[in-house]
C-alpha atoms as a PDB file:
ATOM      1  CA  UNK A   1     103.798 139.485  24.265  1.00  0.00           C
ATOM      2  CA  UNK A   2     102.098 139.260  20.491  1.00  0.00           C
ATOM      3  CA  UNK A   3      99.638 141.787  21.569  1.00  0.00           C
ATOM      4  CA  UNK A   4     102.914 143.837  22.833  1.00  0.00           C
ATOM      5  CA  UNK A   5     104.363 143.831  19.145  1.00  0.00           C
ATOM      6  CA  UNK A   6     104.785 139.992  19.472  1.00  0.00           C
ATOM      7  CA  UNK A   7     103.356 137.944  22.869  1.00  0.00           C
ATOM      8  CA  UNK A   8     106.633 139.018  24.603  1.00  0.00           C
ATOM      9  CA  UNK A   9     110.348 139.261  22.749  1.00  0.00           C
ATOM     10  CA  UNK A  10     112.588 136.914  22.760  1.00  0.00           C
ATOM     11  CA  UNK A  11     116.276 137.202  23.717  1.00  0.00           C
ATOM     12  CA  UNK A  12     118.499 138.308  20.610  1.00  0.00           C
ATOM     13  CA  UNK A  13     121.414 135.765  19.988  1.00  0.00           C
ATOM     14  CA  UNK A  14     124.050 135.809  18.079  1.00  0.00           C
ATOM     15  CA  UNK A  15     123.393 132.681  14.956  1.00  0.00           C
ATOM     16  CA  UNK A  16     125.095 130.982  12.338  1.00  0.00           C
ATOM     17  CA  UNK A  17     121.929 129.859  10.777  1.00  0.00           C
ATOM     18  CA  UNK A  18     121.051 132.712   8.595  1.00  0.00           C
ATOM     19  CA  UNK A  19     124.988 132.553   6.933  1.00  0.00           C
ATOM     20  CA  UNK A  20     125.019 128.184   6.367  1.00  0.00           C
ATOM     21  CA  UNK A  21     121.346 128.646   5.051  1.00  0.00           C
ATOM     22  CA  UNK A  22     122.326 131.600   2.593  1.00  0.00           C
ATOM     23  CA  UNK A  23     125.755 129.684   1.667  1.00  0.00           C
ATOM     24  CA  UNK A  24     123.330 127.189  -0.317  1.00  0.00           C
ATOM     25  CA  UNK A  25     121.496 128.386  -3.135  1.00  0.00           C
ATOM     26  CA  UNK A  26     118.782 130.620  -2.777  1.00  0.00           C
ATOM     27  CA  UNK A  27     115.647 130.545  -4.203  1.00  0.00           C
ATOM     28  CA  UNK A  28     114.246 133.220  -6.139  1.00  0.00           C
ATOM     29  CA  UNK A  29     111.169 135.512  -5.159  1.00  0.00           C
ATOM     30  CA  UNK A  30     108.108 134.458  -4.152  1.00  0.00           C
ATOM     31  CA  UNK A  31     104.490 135.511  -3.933  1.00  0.00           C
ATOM     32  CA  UNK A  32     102.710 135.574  -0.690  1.00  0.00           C
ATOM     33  CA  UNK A  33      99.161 134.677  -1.300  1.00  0.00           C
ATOM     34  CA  UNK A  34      96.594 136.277   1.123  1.00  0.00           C
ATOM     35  CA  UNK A  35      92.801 136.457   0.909  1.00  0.00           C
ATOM     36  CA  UNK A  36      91.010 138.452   3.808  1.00  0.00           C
ATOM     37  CA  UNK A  37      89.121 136.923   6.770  1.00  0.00           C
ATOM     38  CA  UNK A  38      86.018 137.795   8.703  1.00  0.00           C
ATOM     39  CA  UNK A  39      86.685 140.736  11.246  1.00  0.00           C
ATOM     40  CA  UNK A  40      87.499 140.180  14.716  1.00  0.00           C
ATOM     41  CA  UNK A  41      86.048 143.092  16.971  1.00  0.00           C
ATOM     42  CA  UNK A  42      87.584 142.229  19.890  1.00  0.00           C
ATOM     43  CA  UNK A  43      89.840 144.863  22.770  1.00  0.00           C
ATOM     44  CA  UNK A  44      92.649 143.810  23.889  1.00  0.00           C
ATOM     45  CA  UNK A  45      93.712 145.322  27.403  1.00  0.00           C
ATOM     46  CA  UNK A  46      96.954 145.137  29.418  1.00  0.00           C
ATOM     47  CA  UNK A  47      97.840 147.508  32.019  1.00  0.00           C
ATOM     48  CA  UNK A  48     100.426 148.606  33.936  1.00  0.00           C
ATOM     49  CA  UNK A  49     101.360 150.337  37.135  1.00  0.00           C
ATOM     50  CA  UNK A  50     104.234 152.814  38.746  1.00  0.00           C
ATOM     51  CA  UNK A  51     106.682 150.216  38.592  1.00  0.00           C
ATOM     52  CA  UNK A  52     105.513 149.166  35.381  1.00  0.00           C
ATOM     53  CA  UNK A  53     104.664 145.909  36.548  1.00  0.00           C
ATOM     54  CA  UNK A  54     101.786 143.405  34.759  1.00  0.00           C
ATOM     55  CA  UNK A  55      98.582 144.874  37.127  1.00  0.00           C
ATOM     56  CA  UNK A  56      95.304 143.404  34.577  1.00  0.00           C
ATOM     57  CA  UNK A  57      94.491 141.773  31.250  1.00  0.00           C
ATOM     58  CA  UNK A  58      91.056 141.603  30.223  1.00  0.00           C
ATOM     59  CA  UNK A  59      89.236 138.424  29.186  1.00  0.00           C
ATOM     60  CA  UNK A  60      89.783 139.141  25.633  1.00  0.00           C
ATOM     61  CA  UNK A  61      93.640 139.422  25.960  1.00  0.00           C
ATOM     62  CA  UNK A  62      93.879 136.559  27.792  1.00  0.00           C
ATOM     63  CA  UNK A  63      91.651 134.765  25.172  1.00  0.00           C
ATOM     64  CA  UNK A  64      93.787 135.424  22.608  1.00  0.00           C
ATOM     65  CA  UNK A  65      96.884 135.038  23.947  1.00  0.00           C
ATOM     66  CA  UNK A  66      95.749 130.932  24.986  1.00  0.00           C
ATOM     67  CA  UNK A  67      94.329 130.764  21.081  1.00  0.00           C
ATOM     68  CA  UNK A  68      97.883 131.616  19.843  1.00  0.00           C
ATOM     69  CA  UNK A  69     100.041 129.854  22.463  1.00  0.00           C
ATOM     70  CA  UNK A  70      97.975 127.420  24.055  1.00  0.00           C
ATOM     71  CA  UNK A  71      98.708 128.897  27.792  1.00  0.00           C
ATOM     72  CA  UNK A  72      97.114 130.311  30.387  1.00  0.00           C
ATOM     73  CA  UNK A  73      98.616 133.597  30.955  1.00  0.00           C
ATOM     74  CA  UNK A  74      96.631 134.746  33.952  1.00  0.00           C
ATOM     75  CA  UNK A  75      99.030 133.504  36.824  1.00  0.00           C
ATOM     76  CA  UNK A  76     102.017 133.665  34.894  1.00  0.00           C
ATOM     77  CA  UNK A  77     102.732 137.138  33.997  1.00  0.00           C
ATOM     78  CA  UNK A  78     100.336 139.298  36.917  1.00  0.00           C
ATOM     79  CA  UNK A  79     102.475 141.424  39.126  1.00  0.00           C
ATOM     80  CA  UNK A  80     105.686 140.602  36.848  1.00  0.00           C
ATOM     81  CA  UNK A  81     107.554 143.398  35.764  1.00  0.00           C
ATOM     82  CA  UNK A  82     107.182 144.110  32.027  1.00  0.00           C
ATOM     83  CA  UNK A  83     110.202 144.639  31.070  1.00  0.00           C
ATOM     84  CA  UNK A  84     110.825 140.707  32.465  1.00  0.00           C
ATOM     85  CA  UNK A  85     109.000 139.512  29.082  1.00  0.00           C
ATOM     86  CA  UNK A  86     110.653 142.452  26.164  1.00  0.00           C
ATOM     87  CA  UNK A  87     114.319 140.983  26.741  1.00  0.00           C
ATOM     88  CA  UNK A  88     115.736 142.607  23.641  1.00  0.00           C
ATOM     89  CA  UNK A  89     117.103 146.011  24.623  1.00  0.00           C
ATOM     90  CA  UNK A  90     116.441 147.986  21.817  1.00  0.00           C
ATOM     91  CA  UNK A  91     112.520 146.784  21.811  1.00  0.00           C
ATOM     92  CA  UNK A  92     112.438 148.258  25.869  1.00  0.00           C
ATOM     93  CA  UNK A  93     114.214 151.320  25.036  1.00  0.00           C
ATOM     94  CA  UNK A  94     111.113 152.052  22.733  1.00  0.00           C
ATOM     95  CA  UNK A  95     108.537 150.924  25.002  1.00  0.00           C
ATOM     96  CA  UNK A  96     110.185 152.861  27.730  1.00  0.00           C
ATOM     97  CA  UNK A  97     110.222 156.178  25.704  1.00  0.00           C
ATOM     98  CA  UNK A  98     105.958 155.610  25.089  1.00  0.00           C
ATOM     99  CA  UNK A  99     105.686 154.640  28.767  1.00  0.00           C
ATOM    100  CA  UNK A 100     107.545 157.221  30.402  1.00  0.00           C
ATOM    101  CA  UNK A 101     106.289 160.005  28.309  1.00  0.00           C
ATOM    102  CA  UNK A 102     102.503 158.831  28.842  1.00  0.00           C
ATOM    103  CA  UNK A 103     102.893 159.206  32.503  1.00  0.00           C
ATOM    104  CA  UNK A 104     104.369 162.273  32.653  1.00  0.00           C
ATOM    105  CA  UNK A 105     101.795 163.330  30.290  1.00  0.00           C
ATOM    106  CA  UNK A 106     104.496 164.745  28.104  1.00  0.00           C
ATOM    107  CA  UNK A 107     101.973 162.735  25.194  1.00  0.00           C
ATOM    108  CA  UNK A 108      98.442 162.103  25.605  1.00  0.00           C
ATOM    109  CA  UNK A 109      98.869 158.793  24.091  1.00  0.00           C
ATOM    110  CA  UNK A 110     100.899 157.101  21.104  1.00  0.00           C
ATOM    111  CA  UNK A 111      99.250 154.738  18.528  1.00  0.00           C
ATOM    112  CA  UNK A 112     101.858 151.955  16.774  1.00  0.00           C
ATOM    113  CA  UNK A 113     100.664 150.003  14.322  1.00  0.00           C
ATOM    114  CA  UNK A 114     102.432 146.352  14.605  1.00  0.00           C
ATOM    115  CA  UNK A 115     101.613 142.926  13.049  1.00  0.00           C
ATOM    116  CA  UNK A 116     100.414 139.716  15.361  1.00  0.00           C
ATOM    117  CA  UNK A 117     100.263 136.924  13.055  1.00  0.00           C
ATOM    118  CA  UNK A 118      99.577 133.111  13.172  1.00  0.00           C
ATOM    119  CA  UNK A 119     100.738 130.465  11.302  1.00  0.00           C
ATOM    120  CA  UNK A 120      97.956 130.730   9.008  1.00  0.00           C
ATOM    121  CA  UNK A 121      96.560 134.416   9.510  1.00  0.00           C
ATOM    122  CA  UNK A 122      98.048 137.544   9.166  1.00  0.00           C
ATOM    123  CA  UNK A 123      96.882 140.425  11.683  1.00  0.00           C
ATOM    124  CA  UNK A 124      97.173 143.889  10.960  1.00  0.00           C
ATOM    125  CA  UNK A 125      96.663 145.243  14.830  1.00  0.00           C
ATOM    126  CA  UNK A 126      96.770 149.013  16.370  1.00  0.00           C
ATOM    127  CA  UNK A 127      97.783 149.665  19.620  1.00  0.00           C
ATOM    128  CA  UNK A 128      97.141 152.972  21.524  1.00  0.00           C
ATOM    129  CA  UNK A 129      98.659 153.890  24.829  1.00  0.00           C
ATOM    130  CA  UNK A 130      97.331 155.660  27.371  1.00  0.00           C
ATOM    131  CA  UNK A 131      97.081 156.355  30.973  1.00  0.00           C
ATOM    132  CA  UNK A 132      94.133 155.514  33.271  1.00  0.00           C
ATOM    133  CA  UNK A 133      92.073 157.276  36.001  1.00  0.00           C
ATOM    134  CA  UNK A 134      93.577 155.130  38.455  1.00  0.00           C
ATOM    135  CA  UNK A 135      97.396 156.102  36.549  1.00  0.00           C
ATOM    136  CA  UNK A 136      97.627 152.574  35.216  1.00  0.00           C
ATOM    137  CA  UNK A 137      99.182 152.575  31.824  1.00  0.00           C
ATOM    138  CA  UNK A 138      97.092 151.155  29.203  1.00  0.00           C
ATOM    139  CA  UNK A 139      97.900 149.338  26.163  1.00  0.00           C
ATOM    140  CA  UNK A 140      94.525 148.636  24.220  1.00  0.00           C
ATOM    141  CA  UNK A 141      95.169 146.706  21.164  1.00  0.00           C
ATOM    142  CA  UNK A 142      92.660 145.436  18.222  1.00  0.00           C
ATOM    143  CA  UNK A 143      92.401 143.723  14.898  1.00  0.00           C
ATOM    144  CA  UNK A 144      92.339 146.065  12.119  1.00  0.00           C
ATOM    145  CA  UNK A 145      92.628 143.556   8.868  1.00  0.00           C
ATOM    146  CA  UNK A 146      93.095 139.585   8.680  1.00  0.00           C
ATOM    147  CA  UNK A 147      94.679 137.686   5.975  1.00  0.00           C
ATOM    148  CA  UNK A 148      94.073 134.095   5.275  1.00  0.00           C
ATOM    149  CA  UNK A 149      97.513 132.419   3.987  1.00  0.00           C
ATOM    150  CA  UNK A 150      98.684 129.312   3.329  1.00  0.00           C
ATOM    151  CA  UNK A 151     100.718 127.671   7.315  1.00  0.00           C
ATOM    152  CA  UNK A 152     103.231 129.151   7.894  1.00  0.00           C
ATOM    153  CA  UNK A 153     105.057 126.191  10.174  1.00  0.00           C
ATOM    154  CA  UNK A 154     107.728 128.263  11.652  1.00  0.00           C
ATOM    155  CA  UNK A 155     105.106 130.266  13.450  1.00  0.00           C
ATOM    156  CA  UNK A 156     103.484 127.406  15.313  1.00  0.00           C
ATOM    157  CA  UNK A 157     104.627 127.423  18.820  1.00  0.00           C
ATOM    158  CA  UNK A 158     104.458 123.403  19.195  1.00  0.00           C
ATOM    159  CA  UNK A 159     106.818 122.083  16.182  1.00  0.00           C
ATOM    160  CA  UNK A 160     110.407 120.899  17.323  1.00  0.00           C
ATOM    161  CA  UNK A 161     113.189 123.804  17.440  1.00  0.00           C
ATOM    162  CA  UNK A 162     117.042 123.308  17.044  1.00  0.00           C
ATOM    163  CA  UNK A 163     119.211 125.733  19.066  1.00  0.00           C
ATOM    164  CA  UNK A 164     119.731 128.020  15.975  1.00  0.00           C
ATOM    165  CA  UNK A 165     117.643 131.556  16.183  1.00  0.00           C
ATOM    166  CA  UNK A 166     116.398 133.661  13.596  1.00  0.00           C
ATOM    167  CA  UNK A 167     115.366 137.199  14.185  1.00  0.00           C
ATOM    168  CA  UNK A 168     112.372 138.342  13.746  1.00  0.00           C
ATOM    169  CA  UNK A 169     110.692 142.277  13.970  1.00  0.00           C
ATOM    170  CA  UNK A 170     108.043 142.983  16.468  1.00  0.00           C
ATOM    171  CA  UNK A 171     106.416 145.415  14.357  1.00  0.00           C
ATOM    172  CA  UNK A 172     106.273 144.007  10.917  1.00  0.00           C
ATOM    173  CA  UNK A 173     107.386 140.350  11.263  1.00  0.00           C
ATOM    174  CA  UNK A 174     109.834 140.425   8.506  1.00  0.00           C
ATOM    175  CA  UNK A 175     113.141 137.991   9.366  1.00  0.00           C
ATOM    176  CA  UNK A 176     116.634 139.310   9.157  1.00  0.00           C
ATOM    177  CA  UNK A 177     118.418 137.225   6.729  1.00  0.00           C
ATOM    178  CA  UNK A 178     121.852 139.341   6.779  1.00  0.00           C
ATOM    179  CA  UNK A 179     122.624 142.829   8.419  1.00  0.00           C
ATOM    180  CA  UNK A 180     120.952 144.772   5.958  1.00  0.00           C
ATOM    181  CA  UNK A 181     117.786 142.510   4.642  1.00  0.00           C
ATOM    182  CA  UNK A 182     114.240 141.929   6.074  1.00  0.00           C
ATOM    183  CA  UNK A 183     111.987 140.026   4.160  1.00  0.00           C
ATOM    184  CA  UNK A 184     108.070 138.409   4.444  1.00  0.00           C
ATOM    185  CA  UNK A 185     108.737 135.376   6.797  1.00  0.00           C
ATOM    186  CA  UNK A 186     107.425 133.468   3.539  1.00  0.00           C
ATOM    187  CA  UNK A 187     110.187 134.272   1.668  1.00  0.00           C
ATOM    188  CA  UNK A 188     112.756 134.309   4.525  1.00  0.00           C
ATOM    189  CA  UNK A 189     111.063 130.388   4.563  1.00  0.00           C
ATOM    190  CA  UNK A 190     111.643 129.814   0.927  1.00  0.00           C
ATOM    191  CA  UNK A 191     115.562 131.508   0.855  1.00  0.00           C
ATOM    192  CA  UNK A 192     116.666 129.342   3.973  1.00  0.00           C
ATOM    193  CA  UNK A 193     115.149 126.266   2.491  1.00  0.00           C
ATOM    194  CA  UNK A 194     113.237 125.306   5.881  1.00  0.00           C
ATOM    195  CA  UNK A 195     110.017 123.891   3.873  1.00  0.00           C
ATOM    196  CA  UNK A 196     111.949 120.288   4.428  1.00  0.00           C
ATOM    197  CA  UNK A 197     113.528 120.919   7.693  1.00  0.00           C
ATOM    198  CA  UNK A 198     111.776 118.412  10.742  1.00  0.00           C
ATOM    199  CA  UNK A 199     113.120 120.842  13.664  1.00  0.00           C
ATOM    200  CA  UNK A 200     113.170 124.311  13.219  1.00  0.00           C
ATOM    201  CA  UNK A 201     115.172 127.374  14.511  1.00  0.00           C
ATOM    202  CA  UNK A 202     113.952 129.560  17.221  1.00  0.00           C
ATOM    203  CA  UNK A 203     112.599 132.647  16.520  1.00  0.00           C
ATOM    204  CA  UNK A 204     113.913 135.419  18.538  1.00  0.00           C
ATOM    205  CA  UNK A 205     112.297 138.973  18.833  1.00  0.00           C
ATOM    206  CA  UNK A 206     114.153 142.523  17.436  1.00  0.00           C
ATOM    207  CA  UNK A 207     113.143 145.873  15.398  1.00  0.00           C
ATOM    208  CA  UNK A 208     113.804 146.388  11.840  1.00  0.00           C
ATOM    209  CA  UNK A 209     115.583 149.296  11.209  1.00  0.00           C
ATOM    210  CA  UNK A 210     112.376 150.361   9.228  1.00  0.00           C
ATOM    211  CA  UNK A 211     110.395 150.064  12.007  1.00  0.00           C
ATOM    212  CA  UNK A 212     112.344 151.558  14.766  1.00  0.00           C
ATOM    213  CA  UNK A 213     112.616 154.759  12.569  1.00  0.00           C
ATOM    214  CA  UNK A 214     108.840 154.807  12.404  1.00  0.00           C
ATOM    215  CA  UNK A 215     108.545 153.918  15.813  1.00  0.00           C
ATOM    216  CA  UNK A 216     109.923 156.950  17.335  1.00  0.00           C
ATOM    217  CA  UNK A 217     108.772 158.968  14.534  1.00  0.00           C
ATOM    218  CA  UNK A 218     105.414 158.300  16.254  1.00  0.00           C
ATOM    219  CA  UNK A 219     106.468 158.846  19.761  1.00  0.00           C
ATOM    220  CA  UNK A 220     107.997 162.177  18.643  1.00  0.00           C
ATOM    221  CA  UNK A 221     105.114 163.799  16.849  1.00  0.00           C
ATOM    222  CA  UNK A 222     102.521 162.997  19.242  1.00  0.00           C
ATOM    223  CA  UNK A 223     101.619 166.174  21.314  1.00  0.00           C
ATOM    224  CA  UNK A 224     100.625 166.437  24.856  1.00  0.00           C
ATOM    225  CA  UNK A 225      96.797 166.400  25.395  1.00  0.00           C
END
């Protein structure tokens, strides 16, 4: 799910869009233009149980999860198991790590800082991790900076999408353009020439090399409480 590093992963698949794109001629550089919004002070809550299934959101989660993807989450996701909505395996193994050293108490709790943007916002969000009185995992998320940019259209949920995928980190929301290059999804838009394109590819969830390194850097260095 975004509020998960990205309202939940997609599956990773294998595409030939990245290599027909990059075959044309790319465009140089460009630069992202961003000018700060008005804070949100909102919590975001999820929890989970034992079995690490979907047990509670609170209003605010499920407030911004309709705002960014027009659904109702409540009924769709309660009593499902996680792991159900992070399909990409090395994005579980991660979350697995936090969850199952949390419970054991192995770490009092691990903070991640991720990105949750819009089409035209950027969202610098922290998440902390803990566990409950009642044992329920917690992930508690908020809003630490927002960025005003110009629409992105590839992040809007409701355009048209071909059957080509482009991946996309969880954490920072760069897009993989070849094995060994993330880039700003505006200049991932600008290289693969999609400002002209009327059906898009899907985006499909992973972790940056970057980030993963970070990631359980974090988990790591946390000591129990």
């Amino acid at each position: 799910m975004r509020i998960l590093t990205g309202i939940f992963t997609g599956k990773l698949h294998r595409s030939s869009f990245r290599k027909n794109a990059l075959n044309k001629k790319c465009s140089p550089s460009i630069t992202v233009k961003t000018k700060e919004t008005e804070a949100d002070d909102r919590s975001f809550i999820l929890k989970i149980d034992a079995k690490n299934h979907i047990k509670f959101f609170n209003q605010s989660w499920l407030d911004f999860a309709k705002e960014n993807m027009g659904v109702d989450f409540a009924e769709i996701y309660i009593d499902q198991p996680l792991k159900k909505f992070i399909a990409n395996p090395e994005t579980w193994h991660i979350y697995e790590i936090a969850i199952n050293q949390v419970r054991a108490e192995t770490t009092g709790k691990i903070i991640w800082s991720f990105r949750c943007d819009s089409p035209e916002c950027r969202r610098y969000m922290r998440m902390q991790i803990t566990k409950d009185a009642e044992d329920f995992i917690e992930f508690k998320s908020h809003i630490e900076k927002q960025e005003a940019r110009d629409p992105v259209l590839i992040l809007n949920s409701q355009v048209s999408r071909t059957e080509e995928h482009l991946t996309i980190c969880g954490w920072c929301k760069k897009v993989q353009l070849n094995a060994d290059q993330w880039v700003e999804i505006e200049v991932a838009v600008e290289q693969l020439q999609l400002f002209d394109q009327t059906q898009l590819p899907q985006l499909t969830h992973s972790i940056c090399p970057h980030c993963h390194q970070e990631v359980l850097k974090e988990i790591e260095s946390r000591p129990a409480e």
